[in-house]
PDB file of N, CA and C in Angstrom:
ATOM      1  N   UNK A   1      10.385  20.176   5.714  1.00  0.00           N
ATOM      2  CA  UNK A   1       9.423  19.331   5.050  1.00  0.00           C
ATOM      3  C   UNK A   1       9.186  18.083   5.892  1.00  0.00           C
ATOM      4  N   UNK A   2       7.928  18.022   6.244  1.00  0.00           N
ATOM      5  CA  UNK A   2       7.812  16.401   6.833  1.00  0.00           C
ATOM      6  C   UNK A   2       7.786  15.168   6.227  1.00  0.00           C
ATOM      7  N   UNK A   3       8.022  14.326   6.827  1.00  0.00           N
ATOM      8  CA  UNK A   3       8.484  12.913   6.010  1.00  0.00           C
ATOM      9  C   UNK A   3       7.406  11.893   6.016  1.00  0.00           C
ATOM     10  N   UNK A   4       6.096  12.561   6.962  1.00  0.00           N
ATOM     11  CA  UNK A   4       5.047  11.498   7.144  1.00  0.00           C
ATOM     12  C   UNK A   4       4.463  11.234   5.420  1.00  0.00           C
ATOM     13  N   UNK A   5       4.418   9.925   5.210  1.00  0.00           N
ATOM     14  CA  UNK A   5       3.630   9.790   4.099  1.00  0.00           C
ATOM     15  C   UNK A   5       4.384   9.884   3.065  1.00  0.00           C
ATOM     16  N   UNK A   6       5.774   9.725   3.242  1.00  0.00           N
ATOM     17  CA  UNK A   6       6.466   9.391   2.340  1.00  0.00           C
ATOM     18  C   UNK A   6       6.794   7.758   1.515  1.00  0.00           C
ATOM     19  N   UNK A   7       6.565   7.743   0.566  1.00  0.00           N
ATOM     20  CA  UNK A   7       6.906   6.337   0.121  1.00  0.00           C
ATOM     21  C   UNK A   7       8.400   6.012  -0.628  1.00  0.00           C
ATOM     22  N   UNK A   8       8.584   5.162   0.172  1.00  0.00           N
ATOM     23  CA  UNK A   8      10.411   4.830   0.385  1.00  0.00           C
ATOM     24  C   UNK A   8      10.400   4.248  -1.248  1.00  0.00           C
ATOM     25  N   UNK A   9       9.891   3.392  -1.563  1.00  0.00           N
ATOM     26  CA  UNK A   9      10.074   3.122  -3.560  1.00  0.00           C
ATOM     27  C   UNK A   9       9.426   4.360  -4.514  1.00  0.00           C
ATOM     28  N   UNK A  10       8.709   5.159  -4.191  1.00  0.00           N
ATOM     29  CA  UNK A  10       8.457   6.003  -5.020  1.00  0.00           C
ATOM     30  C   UNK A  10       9.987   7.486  -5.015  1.00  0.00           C
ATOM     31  N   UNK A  11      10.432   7.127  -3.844  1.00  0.00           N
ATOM     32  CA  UNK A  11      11.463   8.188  -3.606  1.00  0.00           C
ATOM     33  C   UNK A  11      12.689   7.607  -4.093  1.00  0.00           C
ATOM     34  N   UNK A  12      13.238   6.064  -4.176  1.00  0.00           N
ATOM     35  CA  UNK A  12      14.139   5.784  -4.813  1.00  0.00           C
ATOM     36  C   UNK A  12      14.068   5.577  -5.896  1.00  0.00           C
ATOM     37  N   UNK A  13      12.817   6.185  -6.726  1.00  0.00           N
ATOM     38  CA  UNK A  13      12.354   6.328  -8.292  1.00  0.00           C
ATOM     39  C   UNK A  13      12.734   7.101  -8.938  1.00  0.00           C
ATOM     40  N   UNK A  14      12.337   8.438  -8.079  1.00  0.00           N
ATOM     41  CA  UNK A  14      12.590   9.848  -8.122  1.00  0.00           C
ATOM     42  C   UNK A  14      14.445   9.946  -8.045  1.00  0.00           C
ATOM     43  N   UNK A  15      15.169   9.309  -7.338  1.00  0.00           N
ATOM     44  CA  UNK A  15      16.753   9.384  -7.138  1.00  0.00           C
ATOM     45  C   UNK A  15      17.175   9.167  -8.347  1.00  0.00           C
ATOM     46  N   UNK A  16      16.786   7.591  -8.376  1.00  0.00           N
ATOM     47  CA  UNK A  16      17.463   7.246  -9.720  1.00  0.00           C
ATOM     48  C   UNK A  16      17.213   7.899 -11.155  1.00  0.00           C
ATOM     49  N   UNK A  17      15.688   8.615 -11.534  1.00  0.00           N
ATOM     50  CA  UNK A  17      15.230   9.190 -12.886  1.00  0.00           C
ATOM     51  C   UNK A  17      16.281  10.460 -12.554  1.00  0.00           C
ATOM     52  N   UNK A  18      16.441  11.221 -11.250  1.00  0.00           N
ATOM     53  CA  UNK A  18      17.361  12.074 -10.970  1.00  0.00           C
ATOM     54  C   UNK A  18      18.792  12.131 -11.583  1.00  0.00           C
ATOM     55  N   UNK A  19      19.277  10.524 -11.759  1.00  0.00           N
ATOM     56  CA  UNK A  19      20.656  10.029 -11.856  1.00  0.00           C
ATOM     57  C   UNK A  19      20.631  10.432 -13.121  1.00  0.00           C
ATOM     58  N   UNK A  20      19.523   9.351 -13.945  1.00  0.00           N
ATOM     59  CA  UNK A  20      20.062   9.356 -15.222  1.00  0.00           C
ATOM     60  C   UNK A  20      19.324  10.613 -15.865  1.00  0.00           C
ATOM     61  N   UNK A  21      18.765  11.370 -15.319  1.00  0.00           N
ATOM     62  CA  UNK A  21      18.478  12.541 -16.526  1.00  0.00           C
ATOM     63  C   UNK A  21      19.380  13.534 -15.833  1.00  0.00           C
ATOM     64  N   UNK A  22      20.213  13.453 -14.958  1.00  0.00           N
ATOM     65  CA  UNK A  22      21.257  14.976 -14.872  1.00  0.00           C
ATOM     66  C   UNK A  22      22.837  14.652 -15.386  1.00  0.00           C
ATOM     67  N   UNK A  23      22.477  12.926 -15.222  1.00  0.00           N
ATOM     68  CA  UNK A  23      24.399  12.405 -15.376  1.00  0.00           C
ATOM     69  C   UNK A  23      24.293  11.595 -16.604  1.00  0.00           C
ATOM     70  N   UNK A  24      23.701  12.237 -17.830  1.00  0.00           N
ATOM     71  CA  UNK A  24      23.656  10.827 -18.948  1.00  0.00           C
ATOM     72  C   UNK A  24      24.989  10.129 -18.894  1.00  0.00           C
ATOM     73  N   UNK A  25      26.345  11.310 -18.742  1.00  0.00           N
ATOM     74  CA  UNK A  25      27.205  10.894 -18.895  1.00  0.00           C
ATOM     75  C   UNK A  25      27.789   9.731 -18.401  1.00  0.00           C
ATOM     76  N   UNK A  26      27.229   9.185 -16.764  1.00  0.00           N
ATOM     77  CA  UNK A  26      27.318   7.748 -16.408  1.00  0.00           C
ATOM     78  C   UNK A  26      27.273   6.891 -17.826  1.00  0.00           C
ATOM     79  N   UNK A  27      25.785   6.392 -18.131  1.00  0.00           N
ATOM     80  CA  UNK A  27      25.674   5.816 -19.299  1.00  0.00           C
ATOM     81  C   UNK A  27      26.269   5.768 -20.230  1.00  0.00           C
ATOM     82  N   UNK A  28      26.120   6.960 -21.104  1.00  0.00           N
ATOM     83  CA  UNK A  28      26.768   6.987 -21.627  1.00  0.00           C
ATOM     84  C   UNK A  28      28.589   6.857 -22.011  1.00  0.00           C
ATOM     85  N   UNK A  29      29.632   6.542 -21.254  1.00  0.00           N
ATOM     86  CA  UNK A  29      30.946   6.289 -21.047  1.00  0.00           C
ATOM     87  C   UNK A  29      31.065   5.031 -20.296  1.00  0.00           C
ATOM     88  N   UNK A  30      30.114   4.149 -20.157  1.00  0.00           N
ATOM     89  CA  UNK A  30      29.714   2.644 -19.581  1.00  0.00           C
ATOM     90  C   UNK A  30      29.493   2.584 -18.287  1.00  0.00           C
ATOM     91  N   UNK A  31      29.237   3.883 -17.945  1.00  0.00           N
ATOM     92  CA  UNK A  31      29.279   3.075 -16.403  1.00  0.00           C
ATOM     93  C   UNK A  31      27.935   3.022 -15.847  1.00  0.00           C
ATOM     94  N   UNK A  32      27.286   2.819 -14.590  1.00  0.00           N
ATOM     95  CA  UNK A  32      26.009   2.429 -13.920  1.00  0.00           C
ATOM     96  C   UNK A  32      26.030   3.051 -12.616  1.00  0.00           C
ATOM     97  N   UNK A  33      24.872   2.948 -12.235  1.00  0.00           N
ATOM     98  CA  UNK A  33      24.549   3.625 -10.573  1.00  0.00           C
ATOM     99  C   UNK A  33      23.263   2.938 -10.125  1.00  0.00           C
ATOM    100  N   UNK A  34      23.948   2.844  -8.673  1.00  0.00           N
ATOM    101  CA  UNK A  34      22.618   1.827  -8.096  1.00  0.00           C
ATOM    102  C   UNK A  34      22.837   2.570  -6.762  1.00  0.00           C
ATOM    103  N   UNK A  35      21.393   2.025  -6.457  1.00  0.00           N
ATOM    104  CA  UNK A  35      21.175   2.808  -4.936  1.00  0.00           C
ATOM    105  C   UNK A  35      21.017   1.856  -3.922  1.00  0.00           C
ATOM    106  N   UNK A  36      21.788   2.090  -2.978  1.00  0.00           N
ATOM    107  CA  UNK A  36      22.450   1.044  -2.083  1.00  0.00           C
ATOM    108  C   UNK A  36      21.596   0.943  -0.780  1.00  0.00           C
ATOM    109  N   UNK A  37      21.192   2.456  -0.553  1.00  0.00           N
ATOM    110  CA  UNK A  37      20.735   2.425   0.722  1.00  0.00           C
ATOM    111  C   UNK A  37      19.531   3.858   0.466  1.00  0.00           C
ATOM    112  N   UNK A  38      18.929   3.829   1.161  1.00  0.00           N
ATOM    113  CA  UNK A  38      17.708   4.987   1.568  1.00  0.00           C
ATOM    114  C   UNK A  38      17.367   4.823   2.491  1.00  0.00           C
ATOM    115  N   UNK A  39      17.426   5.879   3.428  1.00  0.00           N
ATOM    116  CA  UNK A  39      16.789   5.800   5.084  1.00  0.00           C
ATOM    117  C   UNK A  39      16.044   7.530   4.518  1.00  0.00           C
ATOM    118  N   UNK A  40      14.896   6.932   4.687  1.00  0.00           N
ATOM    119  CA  UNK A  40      13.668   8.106   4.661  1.00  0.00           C
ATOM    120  C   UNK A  40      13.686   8.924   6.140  1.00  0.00           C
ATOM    121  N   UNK A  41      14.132   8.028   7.352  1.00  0.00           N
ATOM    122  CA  UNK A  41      14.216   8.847   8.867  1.00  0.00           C
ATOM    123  C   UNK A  41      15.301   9.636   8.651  1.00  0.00           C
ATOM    124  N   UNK A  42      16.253   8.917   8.306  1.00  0.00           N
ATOM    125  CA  UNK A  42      17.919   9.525   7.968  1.00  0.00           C
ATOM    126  C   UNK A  42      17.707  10.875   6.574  1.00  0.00           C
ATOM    127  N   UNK A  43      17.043  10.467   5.977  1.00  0.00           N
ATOM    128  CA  UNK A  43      16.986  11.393   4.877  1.00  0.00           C
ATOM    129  C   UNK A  43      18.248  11.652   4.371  1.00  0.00           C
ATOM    130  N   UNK A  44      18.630  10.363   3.612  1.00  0.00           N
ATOM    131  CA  UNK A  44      20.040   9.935   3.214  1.00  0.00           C
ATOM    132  C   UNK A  44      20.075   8.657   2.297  1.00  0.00           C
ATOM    133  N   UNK A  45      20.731   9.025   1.317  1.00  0.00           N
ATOM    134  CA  UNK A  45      20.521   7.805   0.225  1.00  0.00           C
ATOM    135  C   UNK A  45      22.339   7.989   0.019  1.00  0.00           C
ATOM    136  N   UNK A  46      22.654   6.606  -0.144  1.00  0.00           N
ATOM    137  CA  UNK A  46      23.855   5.527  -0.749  1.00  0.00           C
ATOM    138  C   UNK A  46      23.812   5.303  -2.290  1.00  0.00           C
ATOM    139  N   UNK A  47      24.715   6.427  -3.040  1.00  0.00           N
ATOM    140  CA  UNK A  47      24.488   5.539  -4.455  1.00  0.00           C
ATOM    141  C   UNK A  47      25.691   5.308  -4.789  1.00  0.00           C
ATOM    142  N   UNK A  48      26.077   4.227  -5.846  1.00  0.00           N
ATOM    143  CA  UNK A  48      27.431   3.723  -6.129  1.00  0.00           C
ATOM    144  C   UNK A  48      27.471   3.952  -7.163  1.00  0.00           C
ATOM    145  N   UNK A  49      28.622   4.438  -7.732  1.00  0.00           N
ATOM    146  CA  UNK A  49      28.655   4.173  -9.463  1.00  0.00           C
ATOM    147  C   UNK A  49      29.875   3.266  -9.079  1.00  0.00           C
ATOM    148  N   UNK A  50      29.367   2.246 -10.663  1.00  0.00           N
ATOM    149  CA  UNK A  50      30.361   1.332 -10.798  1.00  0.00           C
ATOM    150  C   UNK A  50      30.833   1.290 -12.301  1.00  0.00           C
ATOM    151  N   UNK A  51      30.658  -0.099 -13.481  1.00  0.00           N
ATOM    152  CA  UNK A  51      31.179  -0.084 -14.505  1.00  0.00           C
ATOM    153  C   UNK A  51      32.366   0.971 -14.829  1.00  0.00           C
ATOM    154  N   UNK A  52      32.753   1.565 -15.942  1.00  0.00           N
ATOM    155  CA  UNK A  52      34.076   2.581 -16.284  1.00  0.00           C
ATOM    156  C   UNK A  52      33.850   3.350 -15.269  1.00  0.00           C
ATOM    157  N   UNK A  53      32.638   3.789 -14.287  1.00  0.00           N
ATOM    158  CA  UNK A  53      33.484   4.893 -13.532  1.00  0.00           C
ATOM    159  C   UNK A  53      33.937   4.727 -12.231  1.00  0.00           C
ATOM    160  N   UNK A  54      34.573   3.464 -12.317  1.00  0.00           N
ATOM    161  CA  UNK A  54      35.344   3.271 -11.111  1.00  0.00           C
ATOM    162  C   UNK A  54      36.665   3.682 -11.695  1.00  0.00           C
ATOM    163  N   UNK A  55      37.561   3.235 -12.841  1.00  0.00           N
ATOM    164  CA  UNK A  55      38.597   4.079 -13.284  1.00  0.00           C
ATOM    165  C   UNK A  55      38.477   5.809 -13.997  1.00  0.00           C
ATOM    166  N   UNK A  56      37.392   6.061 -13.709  1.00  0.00           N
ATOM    167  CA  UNK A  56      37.119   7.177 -14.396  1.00  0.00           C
ATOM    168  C   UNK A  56      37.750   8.839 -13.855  1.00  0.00           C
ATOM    169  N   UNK A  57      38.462   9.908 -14.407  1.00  0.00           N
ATOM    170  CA  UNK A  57      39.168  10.413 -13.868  1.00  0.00           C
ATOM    171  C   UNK A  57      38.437  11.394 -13.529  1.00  0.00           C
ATOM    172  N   UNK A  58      37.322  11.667 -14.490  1.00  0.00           N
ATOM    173  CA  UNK A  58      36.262  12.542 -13.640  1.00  0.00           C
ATOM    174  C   UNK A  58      35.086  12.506 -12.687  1.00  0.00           C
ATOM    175  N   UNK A  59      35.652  10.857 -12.302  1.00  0.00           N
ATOM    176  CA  UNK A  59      34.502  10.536 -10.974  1.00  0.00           C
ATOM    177  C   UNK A  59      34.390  11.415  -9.710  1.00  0.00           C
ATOM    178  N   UNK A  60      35.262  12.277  -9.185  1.00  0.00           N
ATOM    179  CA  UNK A  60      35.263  12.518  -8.237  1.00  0.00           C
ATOM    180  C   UNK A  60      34.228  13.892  -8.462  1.00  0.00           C
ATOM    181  N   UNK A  61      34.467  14.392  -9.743  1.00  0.00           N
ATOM    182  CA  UNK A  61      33.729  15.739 -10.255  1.00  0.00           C
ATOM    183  C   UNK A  61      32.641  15.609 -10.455  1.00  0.00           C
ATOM    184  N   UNK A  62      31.755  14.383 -10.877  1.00  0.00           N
ATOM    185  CA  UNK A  62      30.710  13.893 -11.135  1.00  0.00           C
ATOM    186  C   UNK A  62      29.754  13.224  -9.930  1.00  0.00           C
ATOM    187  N   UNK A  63      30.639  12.934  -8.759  1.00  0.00           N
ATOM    188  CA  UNK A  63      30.502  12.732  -7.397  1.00  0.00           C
ATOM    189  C   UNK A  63      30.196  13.945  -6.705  1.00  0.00           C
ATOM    190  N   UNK A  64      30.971  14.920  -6.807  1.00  0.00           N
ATOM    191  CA  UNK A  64      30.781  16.171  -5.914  1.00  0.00           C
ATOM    192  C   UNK A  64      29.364  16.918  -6.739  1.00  0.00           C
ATOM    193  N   UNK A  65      29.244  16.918  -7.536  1.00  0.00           N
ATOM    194  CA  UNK A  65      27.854  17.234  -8.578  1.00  0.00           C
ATOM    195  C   UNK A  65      26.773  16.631  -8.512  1.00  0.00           C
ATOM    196  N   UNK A  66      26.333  15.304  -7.826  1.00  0.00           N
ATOM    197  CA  UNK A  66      25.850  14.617  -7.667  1.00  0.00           C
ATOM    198  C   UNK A  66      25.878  14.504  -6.062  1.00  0.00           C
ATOM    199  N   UNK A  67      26.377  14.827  -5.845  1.00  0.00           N
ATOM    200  CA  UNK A  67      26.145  15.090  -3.558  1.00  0.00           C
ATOM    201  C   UNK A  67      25.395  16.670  -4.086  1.00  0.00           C
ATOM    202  N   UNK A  68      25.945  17.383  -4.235  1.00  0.00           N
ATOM    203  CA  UNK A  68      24.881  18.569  -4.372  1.00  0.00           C
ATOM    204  C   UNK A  68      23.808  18.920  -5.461  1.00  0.00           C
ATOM    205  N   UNK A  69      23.895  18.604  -6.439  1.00  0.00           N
ATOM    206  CA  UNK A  69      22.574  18.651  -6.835  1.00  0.00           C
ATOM    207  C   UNK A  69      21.495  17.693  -6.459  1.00  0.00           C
ATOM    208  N   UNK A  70      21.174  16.515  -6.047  1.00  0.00           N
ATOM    209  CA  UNK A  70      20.340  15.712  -5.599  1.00  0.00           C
ATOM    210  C   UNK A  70      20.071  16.339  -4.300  1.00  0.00           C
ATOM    211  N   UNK A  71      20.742  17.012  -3.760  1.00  0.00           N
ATOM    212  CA  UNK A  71      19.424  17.107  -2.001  1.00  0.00           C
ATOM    213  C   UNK A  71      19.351  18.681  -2.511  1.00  0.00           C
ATOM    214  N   UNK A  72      19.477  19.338  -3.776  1.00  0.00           N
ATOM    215  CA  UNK A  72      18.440  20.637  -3.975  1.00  0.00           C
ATOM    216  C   UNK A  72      17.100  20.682  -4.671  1.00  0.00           C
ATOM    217  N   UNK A  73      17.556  18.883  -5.744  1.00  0.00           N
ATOM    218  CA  UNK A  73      16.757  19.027  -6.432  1.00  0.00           C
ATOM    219  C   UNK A  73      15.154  17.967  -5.858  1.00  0.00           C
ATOM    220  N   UNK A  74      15.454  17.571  -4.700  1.00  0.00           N
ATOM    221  CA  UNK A  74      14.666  16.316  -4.062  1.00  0.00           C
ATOM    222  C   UNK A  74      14.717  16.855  -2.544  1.00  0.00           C
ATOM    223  N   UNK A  75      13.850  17.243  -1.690  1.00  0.00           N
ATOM    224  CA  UNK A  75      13.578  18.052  -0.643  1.00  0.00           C
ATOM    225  C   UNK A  75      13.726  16.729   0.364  1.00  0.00           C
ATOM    226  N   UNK A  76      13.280  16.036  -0.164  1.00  0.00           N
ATOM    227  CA  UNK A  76      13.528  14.412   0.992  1.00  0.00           C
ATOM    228  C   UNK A  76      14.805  13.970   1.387  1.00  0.00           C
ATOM    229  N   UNK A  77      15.489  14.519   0.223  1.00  0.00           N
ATOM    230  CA  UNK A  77      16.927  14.328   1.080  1.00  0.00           C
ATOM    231  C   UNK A  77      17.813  14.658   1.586  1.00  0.00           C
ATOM    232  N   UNK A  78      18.552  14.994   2.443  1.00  0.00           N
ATOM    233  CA  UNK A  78      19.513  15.582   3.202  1.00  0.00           C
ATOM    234  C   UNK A  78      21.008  15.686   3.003  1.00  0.00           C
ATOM    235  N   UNK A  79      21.472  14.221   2.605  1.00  0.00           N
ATOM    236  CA  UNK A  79      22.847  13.947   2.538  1.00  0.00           C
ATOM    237  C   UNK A  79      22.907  12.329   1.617  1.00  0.00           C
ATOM    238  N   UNK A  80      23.924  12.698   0.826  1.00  0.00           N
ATOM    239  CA  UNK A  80      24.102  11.911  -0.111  1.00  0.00           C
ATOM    240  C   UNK A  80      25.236  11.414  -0.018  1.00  0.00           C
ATOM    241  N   UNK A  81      25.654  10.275   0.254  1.00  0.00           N
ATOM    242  CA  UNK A  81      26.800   9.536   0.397  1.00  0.00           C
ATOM    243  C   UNK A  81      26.768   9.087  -1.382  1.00  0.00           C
ATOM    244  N   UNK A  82      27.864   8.850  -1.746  1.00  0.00           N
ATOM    245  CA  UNK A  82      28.530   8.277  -3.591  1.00  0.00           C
ATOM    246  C   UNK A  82      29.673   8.270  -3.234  1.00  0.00           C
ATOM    247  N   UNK A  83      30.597   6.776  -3.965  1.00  0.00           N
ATOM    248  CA  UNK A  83      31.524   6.428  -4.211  1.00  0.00           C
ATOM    249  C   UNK A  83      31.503   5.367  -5.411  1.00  0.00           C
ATOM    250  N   UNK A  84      32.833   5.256  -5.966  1.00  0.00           N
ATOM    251  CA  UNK A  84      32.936   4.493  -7.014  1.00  0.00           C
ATOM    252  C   UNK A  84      33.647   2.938  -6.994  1.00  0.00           C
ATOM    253  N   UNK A  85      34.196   3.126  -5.489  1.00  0.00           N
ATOM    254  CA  UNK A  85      35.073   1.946  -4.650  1.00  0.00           C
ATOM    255  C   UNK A  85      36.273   2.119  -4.670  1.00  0.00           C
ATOM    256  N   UNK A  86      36.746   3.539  -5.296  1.00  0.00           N
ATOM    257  CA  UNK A  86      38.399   3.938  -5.057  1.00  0.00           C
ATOM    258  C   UNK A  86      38.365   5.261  -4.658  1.00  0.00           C
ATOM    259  N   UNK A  87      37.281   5.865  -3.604  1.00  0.00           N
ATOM    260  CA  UNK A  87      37.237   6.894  -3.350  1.00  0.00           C
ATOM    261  C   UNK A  87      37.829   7.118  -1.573  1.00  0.00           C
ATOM    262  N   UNK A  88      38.259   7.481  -0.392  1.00  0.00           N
ATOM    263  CA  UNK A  88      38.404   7.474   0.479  1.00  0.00           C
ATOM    264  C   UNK A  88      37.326   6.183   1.890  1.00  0.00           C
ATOM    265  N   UNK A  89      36.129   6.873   1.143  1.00  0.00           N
ATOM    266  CA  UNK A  89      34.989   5.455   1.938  1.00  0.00           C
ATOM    267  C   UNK A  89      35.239   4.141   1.523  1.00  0.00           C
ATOM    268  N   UNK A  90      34.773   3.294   1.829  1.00  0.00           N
ATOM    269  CA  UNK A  90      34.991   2.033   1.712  1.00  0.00           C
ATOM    270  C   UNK A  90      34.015   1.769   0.757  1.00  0.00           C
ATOM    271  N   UNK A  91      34.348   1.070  -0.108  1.00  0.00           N
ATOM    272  CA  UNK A  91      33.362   0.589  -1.335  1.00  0.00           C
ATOM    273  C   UNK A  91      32.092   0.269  -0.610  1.00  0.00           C
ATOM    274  N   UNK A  92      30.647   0.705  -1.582  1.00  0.00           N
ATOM    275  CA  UNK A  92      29.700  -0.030  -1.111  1.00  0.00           C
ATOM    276  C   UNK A  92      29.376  -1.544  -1.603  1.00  0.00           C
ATOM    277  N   UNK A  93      29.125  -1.981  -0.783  1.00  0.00           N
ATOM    278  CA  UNK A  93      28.807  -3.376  -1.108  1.00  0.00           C
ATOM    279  C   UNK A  93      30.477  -4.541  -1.359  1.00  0.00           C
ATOM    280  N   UNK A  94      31.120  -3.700  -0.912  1.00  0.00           N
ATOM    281  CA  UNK A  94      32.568  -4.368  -0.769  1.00  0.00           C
ATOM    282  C   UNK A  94      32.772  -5.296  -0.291  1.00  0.00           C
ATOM    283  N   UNK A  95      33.220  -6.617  -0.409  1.00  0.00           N
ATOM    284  CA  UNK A  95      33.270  -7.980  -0.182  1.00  0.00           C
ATOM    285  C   UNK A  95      34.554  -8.384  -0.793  1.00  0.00           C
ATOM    286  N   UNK A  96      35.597  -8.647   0.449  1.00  0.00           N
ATOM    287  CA  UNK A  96      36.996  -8.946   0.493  1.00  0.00           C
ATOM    288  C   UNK A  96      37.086 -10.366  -0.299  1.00  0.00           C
ATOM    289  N   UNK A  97      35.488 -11.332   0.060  1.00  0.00           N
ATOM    290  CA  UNK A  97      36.024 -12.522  -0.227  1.00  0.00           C
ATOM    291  C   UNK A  97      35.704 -12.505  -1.661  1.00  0.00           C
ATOM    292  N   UNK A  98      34.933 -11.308  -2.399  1.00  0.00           N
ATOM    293  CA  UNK A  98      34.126 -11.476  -3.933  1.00  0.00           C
ATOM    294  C   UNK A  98      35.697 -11.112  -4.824  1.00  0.00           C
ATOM    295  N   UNK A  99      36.878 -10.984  -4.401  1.00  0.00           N
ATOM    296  CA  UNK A  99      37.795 -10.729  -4.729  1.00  0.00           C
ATOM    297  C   UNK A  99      38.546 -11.760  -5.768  1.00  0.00           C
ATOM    298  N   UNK A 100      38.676 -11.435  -7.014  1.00  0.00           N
ATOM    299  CA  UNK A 100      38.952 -12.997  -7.748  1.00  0.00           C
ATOM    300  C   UNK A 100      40.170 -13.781  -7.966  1.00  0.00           C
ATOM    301  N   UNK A 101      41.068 -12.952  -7.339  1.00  0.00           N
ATOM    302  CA  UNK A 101      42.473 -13.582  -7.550  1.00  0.00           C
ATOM    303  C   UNK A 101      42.764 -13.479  -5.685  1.00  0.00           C
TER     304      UNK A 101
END
């Protein structure tokens, strides 16, 4: 699929309505997802869940479900990076000094 004529906010529209109509369960159990990064050349989007599902025990299951269903269900994308900030990658948006104690 070519990428000419793609619009980079209409595609991180499409991610996120993606999020919340396949994972109500984010929401619903408190937690949130934001999209960190999109490279339309890269054909690669960054999403984080945070709120409860950073302690959440089925994040990693909801992570691996969410790397593969988003680049079958969205042709623009390739590879899906997700973490919750206690996963092996380094938190996104991680800031040693936002640390409160």
């Amino acid at each position: 699929m070519s990428l000419e004529g793609v619009d980079e906010e209409e595609l991180r529209e499409r991610v996120s309505r993606f999020v919340m109509r396949n994972f109500p369960q984010i929401q619903m159990h408190g937690g949130s997802h934001a999209i960190r990064d999109l490279d339309v050349e890269k054909r690669s989007v960054t999403v984080a869940l945070g709120g409860a599902c950073s302690g959440c025990g089925i994040s990693p299951m909801t992570i691996q479900a969410l790397k593969t269903r988003l680049v079958q269900e969205i042709p623009e994308i390739d590879v899906v990076h997700a973490d919750t900030g206690f996963g092996a990658e380094t938190p996104v948006g991680y800031d040693p000094d936002d640390v409160p104690f």
